[in-house]
C-alpha atoms as a PDB file:
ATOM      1  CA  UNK A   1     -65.214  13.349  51.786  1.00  0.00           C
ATOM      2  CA  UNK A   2     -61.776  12.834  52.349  1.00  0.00           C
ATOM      3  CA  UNK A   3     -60.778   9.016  52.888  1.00  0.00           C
ATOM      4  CA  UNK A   4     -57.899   8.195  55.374  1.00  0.00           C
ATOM      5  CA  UNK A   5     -56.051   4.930  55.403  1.00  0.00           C
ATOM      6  CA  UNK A   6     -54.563   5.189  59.131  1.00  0.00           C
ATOM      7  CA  UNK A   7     -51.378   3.198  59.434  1.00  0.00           C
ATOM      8  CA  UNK A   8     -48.991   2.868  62.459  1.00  0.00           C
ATOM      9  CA  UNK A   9     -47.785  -0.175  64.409  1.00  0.00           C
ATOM     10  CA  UNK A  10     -49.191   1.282  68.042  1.00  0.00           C
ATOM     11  CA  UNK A  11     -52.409   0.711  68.428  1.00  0.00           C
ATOM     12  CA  UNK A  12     -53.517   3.386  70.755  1.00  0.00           C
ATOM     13  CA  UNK A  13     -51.425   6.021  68.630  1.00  0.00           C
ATOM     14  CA  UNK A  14     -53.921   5.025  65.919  1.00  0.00           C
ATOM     15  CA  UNK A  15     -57.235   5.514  67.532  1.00  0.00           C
ATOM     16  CA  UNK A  16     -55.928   9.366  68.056  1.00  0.00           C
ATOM     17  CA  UNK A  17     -55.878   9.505  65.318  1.00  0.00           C
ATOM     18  CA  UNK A  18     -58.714   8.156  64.001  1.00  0.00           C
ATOM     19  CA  UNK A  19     -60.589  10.217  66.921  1.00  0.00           C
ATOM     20  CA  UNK A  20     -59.133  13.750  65.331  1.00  0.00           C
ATOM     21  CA  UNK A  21     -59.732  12.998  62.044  1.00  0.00           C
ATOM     22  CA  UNK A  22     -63.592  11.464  62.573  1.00  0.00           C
ATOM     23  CA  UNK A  23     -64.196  14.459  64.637  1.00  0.00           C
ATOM     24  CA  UNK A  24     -63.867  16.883  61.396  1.00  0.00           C
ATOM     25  CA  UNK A  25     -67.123  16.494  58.826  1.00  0.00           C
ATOM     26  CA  UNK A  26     -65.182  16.197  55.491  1.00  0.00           C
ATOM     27  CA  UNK A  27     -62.629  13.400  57.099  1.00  0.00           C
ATOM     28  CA  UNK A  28     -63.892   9.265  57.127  1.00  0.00           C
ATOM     29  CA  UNK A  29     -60.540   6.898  58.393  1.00  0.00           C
ATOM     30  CA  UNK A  30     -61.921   3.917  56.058  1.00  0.00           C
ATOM     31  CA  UNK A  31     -59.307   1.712  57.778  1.00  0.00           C
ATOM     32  CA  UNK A  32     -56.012   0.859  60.011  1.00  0.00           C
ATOM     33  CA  UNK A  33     -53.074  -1.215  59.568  1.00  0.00           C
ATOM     34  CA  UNK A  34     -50.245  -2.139  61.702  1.00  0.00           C
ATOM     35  CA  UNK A  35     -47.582  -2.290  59.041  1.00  0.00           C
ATOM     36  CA  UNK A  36     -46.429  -2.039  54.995  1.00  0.00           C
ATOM     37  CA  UNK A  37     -47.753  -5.485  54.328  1.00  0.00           C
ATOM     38  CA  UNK A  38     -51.476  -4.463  55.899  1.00  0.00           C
ATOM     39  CA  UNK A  39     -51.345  -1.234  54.076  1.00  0.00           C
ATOM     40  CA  UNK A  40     -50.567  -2.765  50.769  1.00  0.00           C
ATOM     41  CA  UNK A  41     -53.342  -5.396  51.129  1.00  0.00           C
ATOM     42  CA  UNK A  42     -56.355  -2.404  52.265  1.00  0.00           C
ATOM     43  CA  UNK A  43     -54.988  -0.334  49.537  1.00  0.00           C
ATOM     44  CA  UNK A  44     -56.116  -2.935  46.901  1.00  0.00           C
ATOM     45  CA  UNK A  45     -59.274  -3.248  48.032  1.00  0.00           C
ATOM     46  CA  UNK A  46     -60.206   0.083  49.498  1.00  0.00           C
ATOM     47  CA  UNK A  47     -60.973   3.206  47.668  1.00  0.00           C
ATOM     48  CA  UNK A  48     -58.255   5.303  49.270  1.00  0.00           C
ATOM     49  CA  UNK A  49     -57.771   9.710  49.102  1.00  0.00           C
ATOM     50  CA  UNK A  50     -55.300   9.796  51.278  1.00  0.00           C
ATOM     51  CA  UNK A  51     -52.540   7.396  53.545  1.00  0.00           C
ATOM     52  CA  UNK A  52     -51.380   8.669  56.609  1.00  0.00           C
ATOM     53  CA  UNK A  53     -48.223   6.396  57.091  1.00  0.00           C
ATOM     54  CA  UNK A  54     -45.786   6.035  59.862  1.00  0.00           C
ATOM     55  CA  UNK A  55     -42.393   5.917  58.529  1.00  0.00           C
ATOM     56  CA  UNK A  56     -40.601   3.042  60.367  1.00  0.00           C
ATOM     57  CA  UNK A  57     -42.612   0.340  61.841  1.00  0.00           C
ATOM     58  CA  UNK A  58     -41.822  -3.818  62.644  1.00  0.00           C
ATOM     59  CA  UNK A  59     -42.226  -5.492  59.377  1.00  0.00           C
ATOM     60  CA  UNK A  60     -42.763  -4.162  56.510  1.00  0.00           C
ATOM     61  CA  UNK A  61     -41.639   0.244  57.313  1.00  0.00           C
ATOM     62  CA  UNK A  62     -43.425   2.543  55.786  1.00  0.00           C
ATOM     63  CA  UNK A  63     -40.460   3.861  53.358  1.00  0.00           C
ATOM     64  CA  UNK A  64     -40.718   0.353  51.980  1.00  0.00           C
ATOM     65  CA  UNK A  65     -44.708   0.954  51.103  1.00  0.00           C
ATOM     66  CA  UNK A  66     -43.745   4.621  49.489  1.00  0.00           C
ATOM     67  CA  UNK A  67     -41.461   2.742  47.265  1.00  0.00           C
ATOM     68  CA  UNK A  68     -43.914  -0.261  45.737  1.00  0.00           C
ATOM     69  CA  UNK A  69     -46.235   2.771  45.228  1.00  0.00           C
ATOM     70  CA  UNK A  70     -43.907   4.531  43.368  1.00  0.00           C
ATOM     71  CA  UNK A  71     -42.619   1.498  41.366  1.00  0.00           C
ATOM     72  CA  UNK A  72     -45.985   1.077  40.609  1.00  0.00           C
ATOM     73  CA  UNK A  73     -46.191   3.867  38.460  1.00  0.00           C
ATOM     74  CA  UNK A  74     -48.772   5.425  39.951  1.00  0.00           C
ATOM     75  CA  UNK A  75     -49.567   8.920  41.306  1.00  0.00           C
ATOM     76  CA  UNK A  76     -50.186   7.287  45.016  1.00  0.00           C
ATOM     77  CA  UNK A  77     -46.764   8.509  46.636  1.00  0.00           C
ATOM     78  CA  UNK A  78     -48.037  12.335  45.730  1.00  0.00           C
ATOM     79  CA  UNK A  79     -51.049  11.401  48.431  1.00  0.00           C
ATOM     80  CA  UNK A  80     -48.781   9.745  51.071  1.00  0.00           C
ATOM     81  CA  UNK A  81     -48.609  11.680  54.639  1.00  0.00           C
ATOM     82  CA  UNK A  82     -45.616  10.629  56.582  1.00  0.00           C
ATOM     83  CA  UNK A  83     -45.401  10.740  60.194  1.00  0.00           C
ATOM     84  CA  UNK A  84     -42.197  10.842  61.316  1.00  0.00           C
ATOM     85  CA  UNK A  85     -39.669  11.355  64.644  1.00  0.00           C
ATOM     86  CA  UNK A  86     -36.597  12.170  62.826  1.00  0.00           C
ATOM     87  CA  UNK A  87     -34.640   9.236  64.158  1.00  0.00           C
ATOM     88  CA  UNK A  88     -33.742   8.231  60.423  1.00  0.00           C
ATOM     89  CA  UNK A  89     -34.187  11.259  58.688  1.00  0.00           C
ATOM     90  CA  UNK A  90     -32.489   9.584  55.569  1.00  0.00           C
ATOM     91  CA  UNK A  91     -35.728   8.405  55.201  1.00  0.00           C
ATOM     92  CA  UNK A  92     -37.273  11.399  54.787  1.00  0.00           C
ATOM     93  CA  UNK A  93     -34.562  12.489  52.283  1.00  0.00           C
ATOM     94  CA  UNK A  94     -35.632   9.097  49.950  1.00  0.00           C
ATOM     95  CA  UNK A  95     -39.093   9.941  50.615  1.00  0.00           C
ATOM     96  CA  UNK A  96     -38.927  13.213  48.980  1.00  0.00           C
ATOM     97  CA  UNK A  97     -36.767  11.771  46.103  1.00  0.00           C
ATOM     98  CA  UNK A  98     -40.086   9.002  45.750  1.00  0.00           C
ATOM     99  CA  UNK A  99     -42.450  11.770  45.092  1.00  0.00           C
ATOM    100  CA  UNK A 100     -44.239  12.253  48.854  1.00  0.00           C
ATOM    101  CA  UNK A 101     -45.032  15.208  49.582  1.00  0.00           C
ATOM    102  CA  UNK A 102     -46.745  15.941  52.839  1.00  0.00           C
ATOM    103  CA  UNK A 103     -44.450  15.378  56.596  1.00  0.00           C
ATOM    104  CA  UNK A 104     -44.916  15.547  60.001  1.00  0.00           C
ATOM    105  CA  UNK A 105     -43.673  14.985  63.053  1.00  0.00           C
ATOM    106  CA  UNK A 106     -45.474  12.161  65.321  1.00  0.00           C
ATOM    107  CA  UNK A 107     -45.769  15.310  67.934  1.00  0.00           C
ATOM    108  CA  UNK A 108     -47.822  17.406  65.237  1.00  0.00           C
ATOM    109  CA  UNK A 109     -51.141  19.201  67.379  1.00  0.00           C
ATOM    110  CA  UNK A 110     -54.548  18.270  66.028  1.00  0.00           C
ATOM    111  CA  UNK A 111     -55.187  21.227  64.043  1.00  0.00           C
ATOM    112  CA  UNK A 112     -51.990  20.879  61.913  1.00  0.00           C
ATOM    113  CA  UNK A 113     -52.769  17.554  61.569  1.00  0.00           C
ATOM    114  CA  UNK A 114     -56.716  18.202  59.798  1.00  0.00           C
ATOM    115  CA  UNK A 115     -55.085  20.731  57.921  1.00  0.00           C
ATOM    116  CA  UNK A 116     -52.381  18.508  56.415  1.00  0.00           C
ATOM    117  CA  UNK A 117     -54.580  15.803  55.641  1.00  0.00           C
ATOM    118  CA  UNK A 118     -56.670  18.358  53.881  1.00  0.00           C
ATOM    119  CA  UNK A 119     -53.706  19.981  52.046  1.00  0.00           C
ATOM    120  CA  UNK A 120     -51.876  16.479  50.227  1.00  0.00           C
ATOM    121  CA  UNK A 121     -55.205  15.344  49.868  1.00  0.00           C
ATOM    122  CA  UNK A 122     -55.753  17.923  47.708  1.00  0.00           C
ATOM    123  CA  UNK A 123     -53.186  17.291  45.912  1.00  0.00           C
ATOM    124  CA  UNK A 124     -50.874  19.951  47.269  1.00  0.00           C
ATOM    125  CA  UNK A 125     -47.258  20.015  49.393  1.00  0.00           C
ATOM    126  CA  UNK A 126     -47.387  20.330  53.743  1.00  0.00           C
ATOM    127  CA  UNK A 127     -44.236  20.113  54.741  1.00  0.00           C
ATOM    128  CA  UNK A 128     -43.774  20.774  58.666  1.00  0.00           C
ATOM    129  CA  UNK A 129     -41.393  24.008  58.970  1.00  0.00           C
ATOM    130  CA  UNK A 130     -39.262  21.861  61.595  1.00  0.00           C
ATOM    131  CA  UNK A 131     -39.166  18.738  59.449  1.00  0.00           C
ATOM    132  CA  UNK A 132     -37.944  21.000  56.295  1.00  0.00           C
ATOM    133  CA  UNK A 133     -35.230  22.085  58.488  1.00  0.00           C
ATOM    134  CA  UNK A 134     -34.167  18.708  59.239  1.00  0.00           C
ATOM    135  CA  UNK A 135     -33.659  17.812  55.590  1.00  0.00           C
ATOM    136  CA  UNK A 136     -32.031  21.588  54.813  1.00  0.00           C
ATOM    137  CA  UNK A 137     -29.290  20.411  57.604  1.00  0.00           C
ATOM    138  CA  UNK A 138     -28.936  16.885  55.956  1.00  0.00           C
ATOM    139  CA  UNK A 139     -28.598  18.071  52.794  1.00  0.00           C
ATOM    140  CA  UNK A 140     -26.167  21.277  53.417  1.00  0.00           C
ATOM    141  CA  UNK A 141     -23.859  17.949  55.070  1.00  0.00           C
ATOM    142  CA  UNK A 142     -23.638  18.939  58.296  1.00  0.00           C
ATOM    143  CA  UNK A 143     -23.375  15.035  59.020  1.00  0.00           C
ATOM    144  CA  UNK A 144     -20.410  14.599  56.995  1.00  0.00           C
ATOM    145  CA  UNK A 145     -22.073  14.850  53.750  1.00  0.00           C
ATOM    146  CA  UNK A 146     -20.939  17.351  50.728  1.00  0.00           C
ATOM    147  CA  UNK A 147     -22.684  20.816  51.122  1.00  0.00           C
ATOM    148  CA  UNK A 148     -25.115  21.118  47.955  1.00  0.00           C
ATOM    149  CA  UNK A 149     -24.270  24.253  45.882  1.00  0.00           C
ATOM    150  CA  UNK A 150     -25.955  27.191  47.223  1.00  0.00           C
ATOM    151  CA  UNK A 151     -29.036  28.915  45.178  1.00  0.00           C
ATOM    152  CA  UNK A 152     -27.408  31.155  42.728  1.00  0.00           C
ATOM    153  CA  UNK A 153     -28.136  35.167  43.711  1.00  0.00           C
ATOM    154  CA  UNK A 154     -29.439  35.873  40.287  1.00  0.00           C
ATOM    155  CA  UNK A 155     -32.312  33.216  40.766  1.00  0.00           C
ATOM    156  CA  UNK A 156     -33.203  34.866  44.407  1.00  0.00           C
ATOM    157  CA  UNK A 157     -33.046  38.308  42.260  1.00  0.00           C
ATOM    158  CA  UNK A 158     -35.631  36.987  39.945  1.00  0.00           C
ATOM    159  CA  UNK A 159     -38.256  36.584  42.589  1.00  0.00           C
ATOM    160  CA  UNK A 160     -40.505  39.552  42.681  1.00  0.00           C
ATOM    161  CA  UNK A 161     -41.304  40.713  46.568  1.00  0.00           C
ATOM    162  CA  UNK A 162     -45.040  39.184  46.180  1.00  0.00           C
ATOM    163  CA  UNK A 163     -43.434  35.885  45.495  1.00  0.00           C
ATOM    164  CA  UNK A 164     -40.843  36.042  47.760  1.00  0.00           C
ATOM    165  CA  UNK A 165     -43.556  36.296  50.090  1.00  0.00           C
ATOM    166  CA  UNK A 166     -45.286  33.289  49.111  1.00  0.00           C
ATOM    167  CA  UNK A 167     -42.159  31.688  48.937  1.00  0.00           C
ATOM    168  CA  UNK A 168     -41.864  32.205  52.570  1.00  0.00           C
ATOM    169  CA  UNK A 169     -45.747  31.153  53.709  1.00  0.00           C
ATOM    170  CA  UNK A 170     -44.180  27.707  51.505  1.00  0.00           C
ATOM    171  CA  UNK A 171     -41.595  26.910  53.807  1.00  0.00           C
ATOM    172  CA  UNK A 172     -44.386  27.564  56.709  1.00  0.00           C
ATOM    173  CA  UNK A 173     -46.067  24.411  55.156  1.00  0.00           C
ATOM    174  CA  UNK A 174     -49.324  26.847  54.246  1.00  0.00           C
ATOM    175  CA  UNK A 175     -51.700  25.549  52.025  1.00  0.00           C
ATOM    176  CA  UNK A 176     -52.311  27.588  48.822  1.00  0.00           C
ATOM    177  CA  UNK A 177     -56.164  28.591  50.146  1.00  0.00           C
ATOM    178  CA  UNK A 178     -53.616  29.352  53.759  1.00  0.00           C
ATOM    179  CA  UNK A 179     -51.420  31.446  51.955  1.00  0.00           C
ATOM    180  CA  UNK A 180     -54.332  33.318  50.082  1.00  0.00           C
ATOM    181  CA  UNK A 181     -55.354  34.632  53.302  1.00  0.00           C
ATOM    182  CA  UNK A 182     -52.440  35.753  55.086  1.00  0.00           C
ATOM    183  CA  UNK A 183     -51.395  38.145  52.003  1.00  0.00           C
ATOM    184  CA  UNK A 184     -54.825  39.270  51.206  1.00  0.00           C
ATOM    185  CA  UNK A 185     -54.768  37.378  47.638  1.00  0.00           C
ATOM    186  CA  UNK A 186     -56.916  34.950  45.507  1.00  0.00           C
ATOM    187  CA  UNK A 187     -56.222  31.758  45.616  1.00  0.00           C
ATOM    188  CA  UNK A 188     -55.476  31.687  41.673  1.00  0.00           C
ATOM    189  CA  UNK A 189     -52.860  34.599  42.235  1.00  0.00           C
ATOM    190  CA  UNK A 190     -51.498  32.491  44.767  1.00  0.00           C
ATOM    191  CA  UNK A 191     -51.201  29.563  42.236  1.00  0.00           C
ATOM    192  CA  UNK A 192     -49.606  31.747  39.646  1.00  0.00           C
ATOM    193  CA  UNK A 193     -46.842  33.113  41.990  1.00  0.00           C
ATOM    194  CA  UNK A 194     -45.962  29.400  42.990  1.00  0.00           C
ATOM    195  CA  UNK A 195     -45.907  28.368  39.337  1.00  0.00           C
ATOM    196  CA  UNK A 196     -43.647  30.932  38.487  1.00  0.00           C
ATOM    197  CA  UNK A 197     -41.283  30.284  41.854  1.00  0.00           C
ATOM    198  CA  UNK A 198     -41.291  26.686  40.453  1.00  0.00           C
ATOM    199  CA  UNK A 199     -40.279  27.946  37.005  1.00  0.00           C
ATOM    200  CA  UNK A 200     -37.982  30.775  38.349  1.00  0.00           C
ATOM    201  CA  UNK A 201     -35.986  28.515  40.870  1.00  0.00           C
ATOM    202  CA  UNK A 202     -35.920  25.345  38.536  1.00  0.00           C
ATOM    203  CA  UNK A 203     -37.632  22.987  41.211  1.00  0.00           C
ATOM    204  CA  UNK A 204     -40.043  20.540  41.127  1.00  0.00           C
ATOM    205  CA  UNK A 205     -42.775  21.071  43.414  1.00  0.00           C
ATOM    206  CA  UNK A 206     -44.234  22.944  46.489  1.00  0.00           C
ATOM    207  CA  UNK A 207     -42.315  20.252  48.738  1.00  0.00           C
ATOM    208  CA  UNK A 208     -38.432  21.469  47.457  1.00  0.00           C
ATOM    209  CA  UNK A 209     -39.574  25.156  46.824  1.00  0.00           C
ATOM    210  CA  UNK A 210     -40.092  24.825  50.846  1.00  0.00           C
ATOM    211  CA  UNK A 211     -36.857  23.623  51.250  1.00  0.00           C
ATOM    212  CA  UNK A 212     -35.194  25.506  49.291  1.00  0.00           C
ATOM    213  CA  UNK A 213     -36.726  28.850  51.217  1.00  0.00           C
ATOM    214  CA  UNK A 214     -35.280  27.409  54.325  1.00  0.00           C
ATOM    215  CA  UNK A 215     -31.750  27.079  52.943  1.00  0.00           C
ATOM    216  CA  UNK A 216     -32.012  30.218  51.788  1.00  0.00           C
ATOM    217  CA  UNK A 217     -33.357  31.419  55.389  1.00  0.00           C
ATOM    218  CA  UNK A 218     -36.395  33.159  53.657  1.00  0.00           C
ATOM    219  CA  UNK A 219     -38.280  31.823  57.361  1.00  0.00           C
ATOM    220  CA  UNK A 220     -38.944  35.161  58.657  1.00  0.00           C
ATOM    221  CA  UNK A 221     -43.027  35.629  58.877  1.00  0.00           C
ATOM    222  CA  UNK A 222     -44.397  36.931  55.780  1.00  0.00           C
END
Protein backbone atom coordinates (compact mmCIF):
# COMPACT_ATOMS: atom_id res chain seq x y z
CA UNK A 1 0.00 0.00 0.00
CA UNK A 2 1.20 3.12 -1.09
CA UNK A 3 0.84 6.03 1.61
CA UNK A 4 0.08 9.63 0.35
CA UNK A 5 0.65 12.72 2.41
CA UNK A 6 -1.76 15.19 0.36
CA UNK A 7 -0.62 18.76 0.71
CA UNK A 8 -2.04 21.95 -0.95
CA UNK A 9 -3.42 25.18 0.53
CA UNK A 10 -7.09 24.79 -1.39
CA UNK A 11 -9.11 22.75 0.23
CA UNK A 12 -11.38 21.46 -2.41
CA UNK A 13 -8.23 20.91 -4.77
CA UNK A 14 -7.27 18.43 -2.03
CA UNK A 15 -10.28 16.26 -1.69
CA UNK A 16 -9.66 15.53 -5.68
CA UNK A 17 -7.28 14.42 -4.90
CA UNK A 18 -7.72 12.41 -2.19
CA UNK A 19 -10.96 11.07 -4.21
CA UNK A 20 -8.49 9.78 -7.27
CA UNK A 21 -6.05 8.41 -5.29
CA UNK A 22 -8.62 6.43 -2.64
CA UNK A 23 -10.38 5.26 -5.66
CA UNK A 24 -7.18 3.02 -6.78
CA UNK A 25 -6.67 -0.30 -4.31
CA UNK A 26 -2.86 0.04 -3.70
CA UNK A 27 -3.24 4.04 -2.84
CA UNK A 28 -4.33 5.17 1.19
CA UNK A 29 -3.97 9.44 1.48
CA UNK A 30 -2.98 8.97 5.36
CA UNK A 31 -3.37 12.77 5.65
CA UNK A 32 -3.70 16.61 4.34
CA UNK A 33 -2.05 19.74 5.11
CA UNK A 34 -2.55 23.22 4.08
CA UNK A 35 1.06 24.30 4.06
CA UNK A 36 5.13 23.47 4.75
CA UNK A 37 4.68 23.93 8.45
CA UNK A 38 1.56 21.17 8.50
CA UNK A 39 3.52 18.93 6.30
CA UNK A 40 6.59 19.00 8.41
CA UNK A 41 4.60 18.34 11.63
CA UNK A 42 2.42 14.96 9.87
CA UNK A 43 5.66 13.89 8.47
CA UNK A 44 7.08 13.30 12.03
CA UNK A 45 4.48 11.48 13.15
CA UNK A 46 3.10 9.65 10.17
CA UNK A 47 4.61 6.77 8.41
CA UNK A 48 4.83 8.43 5.01
CA UNK A 49 5.68 6.51 1.10
CA UNK A 50 5.07 9.22 -0.67
CA UNK A 51 4.27 13.44 -0.45
CA UNK A 52 2.37 14.89 -3.03
CA UNK A 53 3.31 18.66 -2.48
CA UNK A 54 2.13 21.80 -4.05
CA UNK A 55 4.98 23.95 -4.83
CA UNK A 56 4.01 27.50 -3.69
CA UNK A 57 1.45 27.89 -1.08
CA UNK A 58 0.72 30.91 1.91
CA UNK A 59 3.14 30.17 4.59
CA UNK A 60 5.47 27.96 4.63
CA UNK A 61 5.81 26.91 0.14
CA UNK A 62 6.45 23.78 -0.62
CA UNK A 63 10.17 24.44 -2.09
CA UNK A 64 10.85 25.48 1.48
CA UNK A 65 9.65 21.76 2.82
CA UNK A 66 11.90 20.02 -0.16
CA UNK A 67 14.77 21.85 1.30
CA UNK A 68 14.52 20.88 5.35
CA UNK A 69 14.10 17.37 3.83
CA UNK A 70 17.05 17.54 2.04
CA UNK A 71 19.10 19.28 4.80
CA UNK A 72 18.01 16.60 6.74
CA UNK A 73 20.04 14.19 5.15
CA UNK A 74 17.62 12.01 4.32
CA UNK A 75 16.42 10.16 1.18
CA UNK A 76 12.76 11.96 1.58
CA UNK A 77 13.23 14.61 -1.35
CA UNK A 78 13.76 11.35 -3.83
CA UNK A 79 9.83 10.56 -2.75
CA UNK A 80 8.54 14.18 -3.11
CA UNK A 81 5.77 14.73 -6.03
CA UNK A 82 5.51 18.32 -6.95
CA UNK A 83 2.54 19.85 -8.34
CA UNK A 84 3.20 22.70 -10.06
CA UNK A 85 1.68 25.69 -12.61
CA UNK A 86 4.88 26.93 -13.90
CA UNK A 87 4.42 30.44 -12.60
CA UNK A 88 7.97 30.17 -10.84
CA UNK A 89 9.55 27.62 -12.67
CA UNK A 90 12.90 28.55 -10.86
CA UNK A 91 11.46 26.51 -8.46
CA UNK A 92 11.34 23.65 -10.28
CA UNK A 93 14.97 24.20 -11.43
CA UNK A 94 16.07 24.18 -7.32
CA UNK A 95 13.84 21.35 -6.92
CA UNK A 96 15.67 19.18 -9.24
CA UNK A 97 19.08 20.44 -7.88
CA UNK A 98 17.41 19.15 -4.09
CA UNK A 99 17.07 15.68 -5.31
CA UNK A 100 12.99 15.53 -6.29
CA UNK A 101 12.28 13.72 -8.76
CA UNK A 102 8.70 13.31 -9.81
CA UNK A 103 6.58 16.83 -11.48
CA UNK A 104 3.45 17.72 -12.59
CA UNK A 105 1.40 20.16 -13.62
CA UNK A 106 -1.74 21.09 -11.25
CA UNK A 107 -3.80 20.29 -14.71
CA UNK A 108 -2.31 16.60 -14.80
CA UNK A 109 -5.64 13.98 -15.76
CA UNK A 110 -6.30 11.30 -13.17
CA UNK A 111 -4.61 8.54 -14.79
CA UNK A 112 -1.21 10.34 -15.03
CA UNK A 113 -1.65 11.28 -11.76
CA UNK A 114 -2.06 7.22 -10.17
CA UNK A 115 0.63 6.47 -12.35
CA UNK A 116 3.06 9.08 -11.00
CA UNK A 117 2.33 8.45 -7.56
CA UNK A 118 3.05 4.86 -8.34
CA UNK A 119 6.28 5.60 -10.28
CA UNK A 120 8.40 8.06 -7.38
CA UNK A 121 6.91 5.94 -4.98
CA UNK A 122 8.75 3.37 -6.25
CA UNK A 123 11.52 4.96 -6.12
CA UNK A 124 11.80 5.92 -9.76
CA UNK A 125 11.82 9.50 -11.94
CA UNK A 126 8.06 10.95 -13.62
CA UNK A 127 8.77 13.87 -15.00
CA UNK A 128 5.72 15.43 -17.07
CA UNK A 129 7.00 15.75 -20.87
CA UNK A 130 5.60 19.50 -20.75
CA UNK A 131 7.16 20.31 -17.39
CA UNK A 132 10.72 18.87 -18.75
CA UNK A 133 10.32 21.27 -21.47
CA UNK A 134 9.86 24.09 -19.25
CA UNK A 135 13.15 23.50 -17.46
CA UNK A 136 15.03 22.54 -21.07
CA UNK A 137 13.91 26.34 -22.07
CA UNK A 138 15.13 27.75 -18.63
CA UNK A 139 18.13 26.17 -18.72
CA UNK A 140 19.16 26.66 -22.63
CA UNK A 141 18.56 30.77 -21.24
CA UNK A 142 16.01 31.70 -23.25
CA UNK A 143 15.12 34.16 -20.26
CA UNK A 144 18.31 35.86 -20.36
CA UNK A 145 20.27 33.19 -18.84
CA UNK A 146 23.69 31.61 -20.41
CA UNK A 147 22.84 28.67 -22.83
CA UNK A 148 24.35 25.41 -21.07
CA UNK A 149 26.88 23.66 -23.39
CA UNK A 150 25.19 21.41 -25.70
CA UNK A 151 25.57 17.37 -25.29
CA UNK A 152 28.72 16.53 -27.02
CA UNK A 153 27.93 14.33 -30.50
CA UNK A 154 30.28 11.63 -29.45
CA UNK A 155 28.14 10.95 -26.21
CA UNK A 156 24.74 10.86 -28.49
CA UNK A 157 27.02 8.40 -30.79
CA UNK A 158 27.56 6.17 -27.86
CA UNK A 159 23.93 5.39 -27.38
CA UNK A 160 23.02 2.20 -29.07
CA UNK A 161 19.41 2.52 -31.06
CA UNK A 162 17.70 0.27 -28.15
CA UNK A 163 18.75 2.90 -25.73
CA UNK A 164 18.13 5.70 -27.63
CA UNK A 165 14.79 4.40 -27.57
CA UNK A 166 14.44 4.21 -23.99
CA UNK A 167 16.01 7.35 -23.78
CA UNK A 168 13.10 8.74 -25.56
CA UNK A 169 10.05 6.73 -23.52
CA UNK A 170 12.37 8.81 -20.44
CA UNK A 171 11.62 12.11 -21.55
CA UNK A 172 7.79 10.77 -21.99
CA UNK A 173 7.94 10.46 -18.11
CA UNK A 174 7.33 6.37 -18.61
CA UNK A 175 7.90 4.33 -15.82
CA UNK A 176 10.55 1.57 -16.26
CA UNK A 177 7.57 -1.38 -16.05
CA UNK A 178 5.84 1.61 -18.91
CA UNK A 179 8.72 1.53 -20.96
CA UNK A 180 9.04 -2.38 -20.80
CA UNK A 181 5.91 -2.57 -22.60
CA UNK A 182 5.97 -0.20 -25.30
CA UNK A 183 9.39 -1.81 -26.73
CA UNK A 184 8.46 -5.33 -26.08
CA UNK A 185 11.34 -5.73 -23.29
CA UNK A 186 11.83 -6.99 -19.65
CA UNK A 187 11.75 -4.80 -17.22
CA UNK A 188 15.50 -5.74 -16.13
CA UNK A 189 16.64 -4.97 -19.84
CA UNK A 190 14.94 -1.87 -19.42
CA UNK A 191 16.96 -1.15 -16.17
CA UNK A 192 20.21 -2.05 -17.80
CA UNK A 193 19.74 0.31 -20.84
CA UNK A 194 18.94 3.25 -18.34
CA UNK A 195 21.99 2.38 -16.25
CA UNK A 196 24.13 2.49 -19.05
CA UNK A 197 22.37 5.96 -20.55
CA UNK A 198 23.19 7.22 -16.99
CA UNK A 199 26.79 6.01 -17.31
CA UNK A 200 27.09 6.87 -21.09
CA UNK A 201 25.70 10.54 -20.78
CA UNK A 202 27.41 11.28 -17.30
CA UNK A 203 24.00 12.20 -15.51
CA UNK A 204 22.60 11.55 -12.44
CA UNK A 205 19.32 10.07 -12.59
CA UNK A 206 16.14 9.21 -14.66
CA UNK A 207 14.90 12.93 -13.86
CA UNK A 208 18.09 14.80 -15.99
CA UNK A 209 18.44 11.81 -18.49
CA UNK A 210 14.70 13.15 -19.35
CA UNK A 211 15.86 16.41 -19.73
CA UNK A 212 18.58 15.97 -21.33
CA UNK A 213 16.50 13.86 -24.25
CA UNK A 214 14.42 16.91 -24.62
CA UNK A 215 17.35 19.25 -25.26
CA UNK A 216 18.54 17.01 -27.45
CA UNK A 217 14.90 16.79 -29.17
CA UNK A 218 15.03 12.89 -28.89
CA UNK A 219 10.76 13.57 -28.25
CA UNK A 220 9.67 11.88 -31.28
CA UNK A 221 7.46 8.59 -30.16
CA UNK A 222 9.56 5.67 -29.70
Amino acid sequence: MIRVLVVDDHPLFRVGLRMILEAQPDIRVVGEAADGQEALRLLATTPVDLLLLDIQMTGMDGLEVVRRLAASGLERAAHVLVLTTFDFDEYIHEALQLGVRGFLLKSVRPGDLVAAVRTVAAGEAFLEASVARKVVDRLSGRRGKPRPEPPRPTELASLTQRELDVLRCLARGLSNKEIAAALDIAEATVRTHVGHILTKLHLRDRTQAAIHAHAMGLTARA
